[in-house]
Structure formats: structure tokens, C-alpha cells
PDB file of N, CA and C in Angstrom:
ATOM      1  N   UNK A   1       0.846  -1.177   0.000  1.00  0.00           N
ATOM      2  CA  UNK A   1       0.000   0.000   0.000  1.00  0.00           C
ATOM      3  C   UNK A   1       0.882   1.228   0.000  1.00  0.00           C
ATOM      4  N   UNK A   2       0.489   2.249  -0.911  1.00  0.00           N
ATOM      5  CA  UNK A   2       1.110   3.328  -0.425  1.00  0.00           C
ATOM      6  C   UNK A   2       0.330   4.756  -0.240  1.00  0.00           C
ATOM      7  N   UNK A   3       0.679   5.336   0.744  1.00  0.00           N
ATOM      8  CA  UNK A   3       0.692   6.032   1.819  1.00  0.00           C
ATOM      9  C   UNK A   3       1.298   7.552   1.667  1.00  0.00           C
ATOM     10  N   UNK A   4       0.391   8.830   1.086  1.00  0.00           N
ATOM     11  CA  UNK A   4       0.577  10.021   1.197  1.00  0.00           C
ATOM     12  C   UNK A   4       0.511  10.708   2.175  1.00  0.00           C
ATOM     13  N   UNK A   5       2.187  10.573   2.740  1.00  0.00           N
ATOM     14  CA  UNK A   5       1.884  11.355   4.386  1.00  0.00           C
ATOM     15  C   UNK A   5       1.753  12.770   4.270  1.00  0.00           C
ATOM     16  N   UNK A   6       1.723  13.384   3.179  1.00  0.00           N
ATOM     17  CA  UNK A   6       1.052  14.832   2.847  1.00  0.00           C
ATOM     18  C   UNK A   6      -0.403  15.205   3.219  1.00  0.00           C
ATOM     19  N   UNK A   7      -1.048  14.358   3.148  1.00  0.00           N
ATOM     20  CA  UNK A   7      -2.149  14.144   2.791  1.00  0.00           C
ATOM     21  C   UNK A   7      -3.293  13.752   4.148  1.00  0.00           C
ATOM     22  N   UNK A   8      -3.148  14.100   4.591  1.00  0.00           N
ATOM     23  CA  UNK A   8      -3.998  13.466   6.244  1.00  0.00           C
ATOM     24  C   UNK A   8      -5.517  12.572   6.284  1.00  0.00           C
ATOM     25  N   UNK A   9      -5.645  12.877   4.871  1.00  0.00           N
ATOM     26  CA  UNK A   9      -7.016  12.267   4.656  1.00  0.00           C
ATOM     27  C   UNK A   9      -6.934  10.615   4.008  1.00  0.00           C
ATOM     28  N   UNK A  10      -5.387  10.840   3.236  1.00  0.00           N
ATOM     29  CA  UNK A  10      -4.560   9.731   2.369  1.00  0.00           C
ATOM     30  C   UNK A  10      -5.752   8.247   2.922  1.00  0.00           C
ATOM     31  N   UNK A  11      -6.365   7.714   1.667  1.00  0.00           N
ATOM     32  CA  UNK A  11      -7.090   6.554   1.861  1.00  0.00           C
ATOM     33  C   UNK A  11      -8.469   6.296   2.123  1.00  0.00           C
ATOM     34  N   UNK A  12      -9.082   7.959   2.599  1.00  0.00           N
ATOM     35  CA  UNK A  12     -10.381   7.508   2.809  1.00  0.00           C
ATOM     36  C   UNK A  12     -11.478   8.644   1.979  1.00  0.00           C
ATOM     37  N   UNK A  13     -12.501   8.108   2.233  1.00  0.00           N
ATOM     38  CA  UNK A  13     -13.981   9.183   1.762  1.00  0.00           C
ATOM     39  C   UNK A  13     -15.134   9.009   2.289  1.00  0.00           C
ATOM     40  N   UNK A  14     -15.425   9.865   1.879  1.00  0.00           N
ATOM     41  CA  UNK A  14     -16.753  10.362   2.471  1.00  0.00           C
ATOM     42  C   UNK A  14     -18.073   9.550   1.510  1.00  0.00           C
ATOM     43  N   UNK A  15     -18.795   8.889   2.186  1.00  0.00           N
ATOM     44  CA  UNK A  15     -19.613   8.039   0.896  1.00  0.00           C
ATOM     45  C   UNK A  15     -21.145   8.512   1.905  1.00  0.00           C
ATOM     46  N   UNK A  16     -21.919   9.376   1.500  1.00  0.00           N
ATOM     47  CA  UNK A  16     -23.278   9.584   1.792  1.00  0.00           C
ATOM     48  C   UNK A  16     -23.342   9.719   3.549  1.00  0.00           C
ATOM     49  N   UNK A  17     -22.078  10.779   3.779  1.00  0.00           N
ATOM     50  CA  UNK A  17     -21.930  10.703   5.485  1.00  0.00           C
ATOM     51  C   UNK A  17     -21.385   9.718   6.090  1.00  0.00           C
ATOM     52  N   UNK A  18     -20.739   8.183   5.812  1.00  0.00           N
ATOM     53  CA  UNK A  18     -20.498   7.781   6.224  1.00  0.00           C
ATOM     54  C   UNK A  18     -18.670   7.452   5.838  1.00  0.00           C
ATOM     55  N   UNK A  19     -17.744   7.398   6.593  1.00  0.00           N
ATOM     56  CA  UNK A  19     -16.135   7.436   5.870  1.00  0.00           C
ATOM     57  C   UNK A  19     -15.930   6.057   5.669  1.00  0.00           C
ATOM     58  N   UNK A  20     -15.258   5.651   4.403  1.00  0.00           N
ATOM     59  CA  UNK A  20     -14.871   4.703   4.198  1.00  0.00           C
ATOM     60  C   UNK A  20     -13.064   4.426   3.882  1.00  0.00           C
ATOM     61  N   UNK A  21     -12.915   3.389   4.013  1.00  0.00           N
ATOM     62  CA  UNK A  21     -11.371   2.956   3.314  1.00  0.00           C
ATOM     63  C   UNK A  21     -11.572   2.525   2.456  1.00  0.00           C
ATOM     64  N   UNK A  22     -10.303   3.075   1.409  1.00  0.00           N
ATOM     65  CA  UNK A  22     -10.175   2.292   0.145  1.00  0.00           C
ATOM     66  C   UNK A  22      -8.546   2.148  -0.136  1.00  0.00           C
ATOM     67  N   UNK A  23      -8.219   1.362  -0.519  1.00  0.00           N
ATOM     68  CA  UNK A  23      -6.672   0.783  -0.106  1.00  0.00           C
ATOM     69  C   UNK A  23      -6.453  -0.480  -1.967  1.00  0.00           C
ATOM     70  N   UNK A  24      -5.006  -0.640  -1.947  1.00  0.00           N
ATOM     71  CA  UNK A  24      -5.018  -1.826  -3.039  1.00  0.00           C
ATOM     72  C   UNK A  24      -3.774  -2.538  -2.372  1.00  0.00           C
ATOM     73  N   UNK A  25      -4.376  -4.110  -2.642  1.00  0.00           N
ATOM     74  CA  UNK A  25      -3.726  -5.030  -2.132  1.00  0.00           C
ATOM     75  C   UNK A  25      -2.834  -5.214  -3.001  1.00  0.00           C
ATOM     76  N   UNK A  26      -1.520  -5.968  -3.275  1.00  0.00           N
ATOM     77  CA  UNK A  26      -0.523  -6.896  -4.114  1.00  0.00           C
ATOM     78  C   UNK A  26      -0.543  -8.014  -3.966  1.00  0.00           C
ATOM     79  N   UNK A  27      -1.225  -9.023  -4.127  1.00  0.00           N
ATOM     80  CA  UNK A  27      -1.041 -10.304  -3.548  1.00  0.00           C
ATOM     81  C   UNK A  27      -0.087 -11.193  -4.195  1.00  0.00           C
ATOM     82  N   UNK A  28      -0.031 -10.503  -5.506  1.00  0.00           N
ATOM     83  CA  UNK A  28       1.316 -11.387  -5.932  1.00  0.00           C
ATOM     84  C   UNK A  28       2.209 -10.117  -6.976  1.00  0.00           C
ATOM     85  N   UNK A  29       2.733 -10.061  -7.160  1.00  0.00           N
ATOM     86  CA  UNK A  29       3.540  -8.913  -8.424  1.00  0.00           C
ATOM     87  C   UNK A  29       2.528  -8.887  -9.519  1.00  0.00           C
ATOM     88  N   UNK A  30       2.106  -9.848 -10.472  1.00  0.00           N
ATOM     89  CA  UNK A  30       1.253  -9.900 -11.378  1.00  0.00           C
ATOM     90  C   UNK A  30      -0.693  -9.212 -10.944  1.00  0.00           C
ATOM     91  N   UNK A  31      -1.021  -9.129  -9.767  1.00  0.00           N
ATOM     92  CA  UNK A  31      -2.114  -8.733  -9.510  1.00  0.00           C
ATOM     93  C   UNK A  31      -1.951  -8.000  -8.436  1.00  0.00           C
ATOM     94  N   UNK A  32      -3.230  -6.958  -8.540  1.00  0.00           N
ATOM     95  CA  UNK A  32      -4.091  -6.269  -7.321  1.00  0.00           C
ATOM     96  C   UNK A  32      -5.333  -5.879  -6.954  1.00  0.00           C
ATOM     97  N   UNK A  33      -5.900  -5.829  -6.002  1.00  0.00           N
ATOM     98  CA  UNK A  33      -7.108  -6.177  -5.303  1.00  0.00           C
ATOM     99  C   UNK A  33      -7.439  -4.827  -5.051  1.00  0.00           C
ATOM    100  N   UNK A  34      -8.356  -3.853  -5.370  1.00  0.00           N
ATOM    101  CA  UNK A  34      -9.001  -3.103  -4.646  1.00  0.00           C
ATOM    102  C   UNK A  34      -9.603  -3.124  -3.775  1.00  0.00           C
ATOM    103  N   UNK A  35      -9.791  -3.107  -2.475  1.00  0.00           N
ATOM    104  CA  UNK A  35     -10.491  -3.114  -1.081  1.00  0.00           C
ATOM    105  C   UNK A  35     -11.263  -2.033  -1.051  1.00  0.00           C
ATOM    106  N   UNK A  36     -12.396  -2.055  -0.289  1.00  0.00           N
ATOM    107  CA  UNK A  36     -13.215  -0.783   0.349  1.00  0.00           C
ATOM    108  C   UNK A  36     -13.817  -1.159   1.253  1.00  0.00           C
ATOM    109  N   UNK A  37     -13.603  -0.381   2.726  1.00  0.00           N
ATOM    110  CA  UNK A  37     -14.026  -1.634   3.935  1.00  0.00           C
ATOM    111  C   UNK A  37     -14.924  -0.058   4.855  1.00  0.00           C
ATOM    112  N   UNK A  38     -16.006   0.496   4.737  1.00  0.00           N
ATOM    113  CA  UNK A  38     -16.402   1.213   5.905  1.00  0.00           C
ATOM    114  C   UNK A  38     -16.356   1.307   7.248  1.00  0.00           C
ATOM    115  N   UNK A  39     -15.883   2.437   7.311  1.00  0.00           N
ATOM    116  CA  UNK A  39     -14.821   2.387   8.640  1.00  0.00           C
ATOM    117  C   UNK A  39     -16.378   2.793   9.776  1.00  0.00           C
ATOM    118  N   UNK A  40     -17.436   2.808   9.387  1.00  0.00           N
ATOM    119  CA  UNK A  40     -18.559   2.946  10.019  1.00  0.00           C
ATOM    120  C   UNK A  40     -18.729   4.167  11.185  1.00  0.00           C
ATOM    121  N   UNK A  41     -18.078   4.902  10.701  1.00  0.00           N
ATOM    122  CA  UNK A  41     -18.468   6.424  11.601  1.00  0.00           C
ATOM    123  C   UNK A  41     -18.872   7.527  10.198  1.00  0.00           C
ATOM    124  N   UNK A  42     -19.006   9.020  10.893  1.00  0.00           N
ATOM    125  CA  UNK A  42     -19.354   9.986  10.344  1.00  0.00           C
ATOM    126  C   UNK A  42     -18.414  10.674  10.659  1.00  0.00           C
ATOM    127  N   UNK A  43     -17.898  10.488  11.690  1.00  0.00           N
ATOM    128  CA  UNK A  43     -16.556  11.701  12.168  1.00  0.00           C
ATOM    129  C   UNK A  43     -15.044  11.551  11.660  1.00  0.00           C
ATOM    130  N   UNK A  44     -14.853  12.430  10.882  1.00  0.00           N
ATOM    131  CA  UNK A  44     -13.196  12.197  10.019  1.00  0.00           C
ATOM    132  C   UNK A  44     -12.413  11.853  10.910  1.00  0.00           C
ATOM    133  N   UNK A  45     -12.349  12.703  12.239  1.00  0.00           N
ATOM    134  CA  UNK A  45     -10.970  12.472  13.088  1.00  0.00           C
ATOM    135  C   UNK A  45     -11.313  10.701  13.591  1.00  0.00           C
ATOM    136  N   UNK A  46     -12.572  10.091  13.822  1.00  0.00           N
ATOM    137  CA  UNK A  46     -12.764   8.696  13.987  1.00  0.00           C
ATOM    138  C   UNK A  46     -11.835   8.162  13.032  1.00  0.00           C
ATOM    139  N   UNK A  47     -12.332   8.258  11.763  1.00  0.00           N
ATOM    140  CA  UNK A  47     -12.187   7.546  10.441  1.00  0.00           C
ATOM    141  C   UNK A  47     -10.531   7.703  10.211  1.00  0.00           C
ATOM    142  N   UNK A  48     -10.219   8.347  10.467  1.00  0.00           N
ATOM    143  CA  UNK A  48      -8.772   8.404  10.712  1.00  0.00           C
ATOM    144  C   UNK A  48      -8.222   8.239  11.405  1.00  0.00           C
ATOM    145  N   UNK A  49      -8.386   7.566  12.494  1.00  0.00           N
ATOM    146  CA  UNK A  49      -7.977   6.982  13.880  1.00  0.00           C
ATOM    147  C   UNK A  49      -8.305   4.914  13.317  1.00  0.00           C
ATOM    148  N   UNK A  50      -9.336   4.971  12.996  1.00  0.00           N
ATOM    149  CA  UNK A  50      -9.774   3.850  12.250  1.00  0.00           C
ATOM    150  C   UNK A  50      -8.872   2.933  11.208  1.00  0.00           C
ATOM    151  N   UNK A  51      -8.575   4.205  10.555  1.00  0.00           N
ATOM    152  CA  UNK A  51      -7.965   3.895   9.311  1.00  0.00           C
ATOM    153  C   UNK A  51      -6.052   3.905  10.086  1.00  0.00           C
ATOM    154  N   UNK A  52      -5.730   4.250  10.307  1.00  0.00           N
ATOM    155  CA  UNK A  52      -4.637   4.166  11.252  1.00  0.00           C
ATOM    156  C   UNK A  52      -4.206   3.097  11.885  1.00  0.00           C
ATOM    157  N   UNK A  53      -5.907   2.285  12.470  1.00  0.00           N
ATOM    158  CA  UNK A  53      -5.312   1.005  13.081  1.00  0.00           C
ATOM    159  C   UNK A  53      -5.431   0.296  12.404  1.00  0.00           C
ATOM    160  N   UNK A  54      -6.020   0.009  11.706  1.00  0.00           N
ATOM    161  CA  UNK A  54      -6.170  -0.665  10.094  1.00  0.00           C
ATOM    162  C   UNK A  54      -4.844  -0.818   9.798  1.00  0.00           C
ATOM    163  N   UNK A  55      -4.109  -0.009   9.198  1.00  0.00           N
ATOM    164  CA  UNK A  55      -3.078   0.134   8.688  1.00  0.00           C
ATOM    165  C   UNK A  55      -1.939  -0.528   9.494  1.00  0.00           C
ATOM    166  N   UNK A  56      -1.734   0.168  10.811  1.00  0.00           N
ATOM    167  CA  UNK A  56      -0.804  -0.627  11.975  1.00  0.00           C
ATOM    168  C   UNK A  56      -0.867  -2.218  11.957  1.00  0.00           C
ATOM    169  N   UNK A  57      -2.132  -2.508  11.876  1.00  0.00           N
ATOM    170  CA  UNK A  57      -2.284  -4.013  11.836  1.00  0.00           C
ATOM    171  C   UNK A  57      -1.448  -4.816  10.684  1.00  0.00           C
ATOM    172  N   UNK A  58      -2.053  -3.784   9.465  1.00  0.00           N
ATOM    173  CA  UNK A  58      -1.177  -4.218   7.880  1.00  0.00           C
ATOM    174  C   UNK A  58       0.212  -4.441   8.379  1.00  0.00           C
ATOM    175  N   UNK A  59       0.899  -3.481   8.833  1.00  0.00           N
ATOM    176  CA  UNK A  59       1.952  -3.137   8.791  1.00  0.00           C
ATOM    177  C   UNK A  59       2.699  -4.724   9.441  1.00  0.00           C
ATOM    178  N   UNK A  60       2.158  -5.290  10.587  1.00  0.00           N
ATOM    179  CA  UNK A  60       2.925  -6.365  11.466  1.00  0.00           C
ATOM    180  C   UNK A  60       2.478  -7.154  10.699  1.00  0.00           C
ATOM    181  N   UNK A  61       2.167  -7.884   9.629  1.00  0.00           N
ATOM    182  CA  UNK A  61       1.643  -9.118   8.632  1.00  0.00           C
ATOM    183  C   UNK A  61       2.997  -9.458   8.171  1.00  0.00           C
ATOM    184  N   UNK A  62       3.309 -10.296   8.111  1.00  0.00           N
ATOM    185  CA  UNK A  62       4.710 -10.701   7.202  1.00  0.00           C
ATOM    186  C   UNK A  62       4.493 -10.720   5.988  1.00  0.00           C
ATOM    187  N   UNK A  63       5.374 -10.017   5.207  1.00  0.00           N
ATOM    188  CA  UNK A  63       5.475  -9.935   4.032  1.00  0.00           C
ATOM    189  C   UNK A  63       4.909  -8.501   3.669  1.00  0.00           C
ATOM    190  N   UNK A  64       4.696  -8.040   4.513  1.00  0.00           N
ATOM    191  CA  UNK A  64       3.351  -6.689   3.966  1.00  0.00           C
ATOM    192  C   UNK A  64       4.273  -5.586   4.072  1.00  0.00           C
ATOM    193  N   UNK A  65       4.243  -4.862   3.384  1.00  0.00           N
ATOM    194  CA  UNK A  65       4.834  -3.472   2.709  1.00  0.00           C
ATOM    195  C   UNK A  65       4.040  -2.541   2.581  1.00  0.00           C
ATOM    196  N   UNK A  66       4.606  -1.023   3.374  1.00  0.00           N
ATOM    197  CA  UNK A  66       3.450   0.271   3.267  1.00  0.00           C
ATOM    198  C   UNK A  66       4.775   0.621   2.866  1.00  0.00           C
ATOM    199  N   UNK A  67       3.920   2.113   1.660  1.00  0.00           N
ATOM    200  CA  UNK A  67       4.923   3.027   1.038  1.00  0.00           C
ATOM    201  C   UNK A  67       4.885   4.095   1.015  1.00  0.00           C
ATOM    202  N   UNK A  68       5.475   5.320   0.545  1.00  0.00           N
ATOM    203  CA  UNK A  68       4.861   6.594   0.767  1.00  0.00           C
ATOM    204  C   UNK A  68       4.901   6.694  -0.845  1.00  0.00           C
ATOM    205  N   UNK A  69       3.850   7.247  -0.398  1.00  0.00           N
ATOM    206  CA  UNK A  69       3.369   7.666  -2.274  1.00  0.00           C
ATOM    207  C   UNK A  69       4.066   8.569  -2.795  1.00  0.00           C
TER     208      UNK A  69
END
């Protein structure tokens, strides 16, 4: 995944009031997976606290790689 630390919002939206994640997997070099997983609040600073642990979790997976965009 990579990761615009410019960007504070980097990964999510706003879908009818509610924030979602949207992220792309690599599961192998030849493919990737678009994800979109609702982070089930209305409040950005949630959704970004959300999306944060989301990510932390990614991060300890073996094999898993975050990047900066």
C-alpha cells in the first residue's frame, strides 16, 4: 500500500456521510485487489484513527509493505 503522508485524509472518503477505506492489495507482483471496507463512523478524526489502526495491523503481517506515495 502506499501512503501520502502529505495528505492526512490519504485513503479515505466520504460516501453519503459515512467514511470509508479504500486501499489496493498486491497479492502477488502480477495482480491487485481493490479493497473498500467502511470504517462505520461519520466523524473524520474517527475515520482516521480507524484507518490508522487498520493500517498498523497491515503493517505487522509478514510480508506486507506500506509506502509513501
Amino acid at each position: 500500500m502506499r501512503i501520502d503522508h502529505d495528505n492526512p485524509d490519504h485513503h479515505v472518503w466520504d460516501n453519503n456521510g459515512t467514511w470509508w477505506l479504500h486501499y489496493v492489495v498486491y497479492p502477488t507482483r502480477a495482480t491487485a485487489e481493490r479493497r473498500r471496507v467502511s470504517l462505520k463512523t461519520k466523524i473524520l478524526e474517527e475515520a482516521r484513527s480507524r484507518r490508522d489502526r487498520i493500517f498498523d495491523w497491515f503493517a505487522t503481517r509478514e510480508g506486507a509493505e506500506l509506502r509513501a506515495a
